[in-house]
Protein backbone atom coordinates (compact mmCIF):
# COMPACT_ATOMS: atom_id res chain seq x y z
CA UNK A 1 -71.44 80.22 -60.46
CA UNK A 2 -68.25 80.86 -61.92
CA UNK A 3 -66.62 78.32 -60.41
CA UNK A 4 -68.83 75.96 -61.51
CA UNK A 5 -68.57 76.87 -65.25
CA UNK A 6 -64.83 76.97 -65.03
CA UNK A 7 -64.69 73.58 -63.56
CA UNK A 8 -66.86 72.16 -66.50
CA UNK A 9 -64.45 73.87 -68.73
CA UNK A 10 -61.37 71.86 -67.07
CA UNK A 11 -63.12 68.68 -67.39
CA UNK A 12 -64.60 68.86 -71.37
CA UNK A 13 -60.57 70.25 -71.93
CA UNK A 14 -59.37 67.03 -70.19
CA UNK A 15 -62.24 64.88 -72.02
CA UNK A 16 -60.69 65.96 -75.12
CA UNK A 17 -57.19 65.35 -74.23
CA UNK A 18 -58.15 61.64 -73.69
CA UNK A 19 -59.80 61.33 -76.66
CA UNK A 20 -56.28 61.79 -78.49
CA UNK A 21 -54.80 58.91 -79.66
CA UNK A 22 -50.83 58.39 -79.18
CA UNK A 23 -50.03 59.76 -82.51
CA UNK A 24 -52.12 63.08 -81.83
CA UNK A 25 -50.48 63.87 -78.89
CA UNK A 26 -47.11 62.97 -79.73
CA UNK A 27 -47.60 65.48 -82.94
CA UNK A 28 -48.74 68.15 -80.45
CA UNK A 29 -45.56 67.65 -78.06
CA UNK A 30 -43.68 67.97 -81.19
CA UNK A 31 -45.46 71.20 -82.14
CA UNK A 32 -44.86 72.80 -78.80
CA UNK A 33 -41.37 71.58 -78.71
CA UNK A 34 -40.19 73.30 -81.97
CA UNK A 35 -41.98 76.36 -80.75
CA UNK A 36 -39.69 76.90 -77.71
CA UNK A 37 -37.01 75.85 -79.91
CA UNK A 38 -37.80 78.12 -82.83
CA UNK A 39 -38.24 81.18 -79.57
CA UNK A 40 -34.94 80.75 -77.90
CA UNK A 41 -32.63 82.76 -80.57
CA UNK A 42 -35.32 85.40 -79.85
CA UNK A 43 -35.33 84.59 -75.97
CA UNK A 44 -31.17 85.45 -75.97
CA UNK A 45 -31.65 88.89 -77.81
CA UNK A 46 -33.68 89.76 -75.84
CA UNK A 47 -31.62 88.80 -72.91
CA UNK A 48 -28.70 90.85 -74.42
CA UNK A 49 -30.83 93.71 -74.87
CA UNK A 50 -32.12 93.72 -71.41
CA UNK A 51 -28.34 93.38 -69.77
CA UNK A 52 -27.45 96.07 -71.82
CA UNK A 53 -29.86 98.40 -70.53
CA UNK A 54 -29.13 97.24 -66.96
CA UNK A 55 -25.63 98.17 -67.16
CA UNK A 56 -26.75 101.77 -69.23
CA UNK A 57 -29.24 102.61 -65.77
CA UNK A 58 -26.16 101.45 -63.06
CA UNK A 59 -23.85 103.95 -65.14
CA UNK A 60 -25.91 106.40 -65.05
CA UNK A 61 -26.93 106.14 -61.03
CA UNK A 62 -23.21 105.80 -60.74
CA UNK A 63 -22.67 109.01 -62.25
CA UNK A 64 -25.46 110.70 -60.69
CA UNK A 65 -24.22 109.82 -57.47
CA UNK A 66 -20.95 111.02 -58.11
CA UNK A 67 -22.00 114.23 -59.25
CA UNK A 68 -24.39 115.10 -56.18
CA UNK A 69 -21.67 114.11 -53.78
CA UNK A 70 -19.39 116.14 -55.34
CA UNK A 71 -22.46 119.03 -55.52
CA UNK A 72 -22.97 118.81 -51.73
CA UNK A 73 -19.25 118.66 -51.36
CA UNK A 74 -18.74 122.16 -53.13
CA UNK A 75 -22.01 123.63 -51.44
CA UNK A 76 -20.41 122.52 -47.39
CA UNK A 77 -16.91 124.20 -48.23
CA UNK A 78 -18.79 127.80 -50.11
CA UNK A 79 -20.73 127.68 -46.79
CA UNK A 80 -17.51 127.01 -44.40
CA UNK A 81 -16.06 130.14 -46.16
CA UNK A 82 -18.41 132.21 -46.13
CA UNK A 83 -18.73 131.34 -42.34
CA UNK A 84 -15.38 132.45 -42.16
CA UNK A 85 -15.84 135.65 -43.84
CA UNK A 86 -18.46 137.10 -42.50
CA UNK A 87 -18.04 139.71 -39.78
CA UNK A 88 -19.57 139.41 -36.34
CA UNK A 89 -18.84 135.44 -36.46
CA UNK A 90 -18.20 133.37 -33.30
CA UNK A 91 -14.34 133.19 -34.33
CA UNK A 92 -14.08 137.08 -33.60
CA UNK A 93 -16.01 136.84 -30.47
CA UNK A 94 -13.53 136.21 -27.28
CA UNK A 95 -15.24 133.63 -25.57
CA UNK A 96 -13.33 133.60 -22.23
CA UNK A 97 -13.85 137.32 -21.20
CA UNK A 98 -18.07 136.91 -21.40
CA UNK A 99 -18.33 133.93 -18.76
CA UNK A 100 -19.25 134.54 -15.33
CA UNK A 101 -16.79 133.69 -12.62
CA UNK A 102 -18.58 131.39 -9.96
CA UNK A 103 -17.58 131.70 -6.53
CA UNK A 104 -17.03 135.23 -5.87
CA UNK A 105 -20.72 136.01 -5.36
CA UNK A 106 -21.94 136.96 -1.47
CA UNK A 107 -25.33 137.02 0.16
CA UNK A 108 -26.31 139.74 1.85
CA UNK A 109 -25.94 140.62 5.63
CA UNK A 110 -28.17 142.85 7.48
């Protein structure tokens, strides 16, 4: 149904746009012509404006980045020294005395 009524609405649009005569439609192309004309100084602010902004939101990701790196940075060396601080740690444990020596085990005889 809608179809249908859309499609009538293309054709009576395109009825009347043959009904213009040369001097009609060259008025209208005209018209629409100093429109986009009349828009572009607006078009170019804009433009500007919206460059602008771009650059404001990759300075401040840049910075943001920076900062968290540099966050995570300081966090990994506090926890590397406290690590190191902390009694009881695997640096103050001698390693070599606490494994097994292999080989020197025998089964027993009866």
């Amino acid at each position: 149904m809608y179809f249908c009524l859309n499609l009538k609405y293309i054709i009576m649009e395109n009825q009347q746009e043959q009904e213009l005569t040369q001097e009609e439609l060259a008025e209208r192309k005209e018209a629409m012509l100093s429109f986009y004309v009349d828009s572009v100084p607006y078009l170019e602010a804009q433009v500007k404006y919206e460059t602008l902004l771009m650059q404001i939101d990759e300075a401040r990701f840049k910075r943001s980045t920076i900062q968290m790196q540099y966050a995570m940075m300081m966090q990994s060396q506090k926890e590397q020294e406290e690590l190191e601080e902390t009694p009881g740690s695997d640096s103050d444990i001698d390693k070599t005395n606490n494994i097994p020596e292999q080989g020197n085990r025998k089964l027993k005889t009866q």
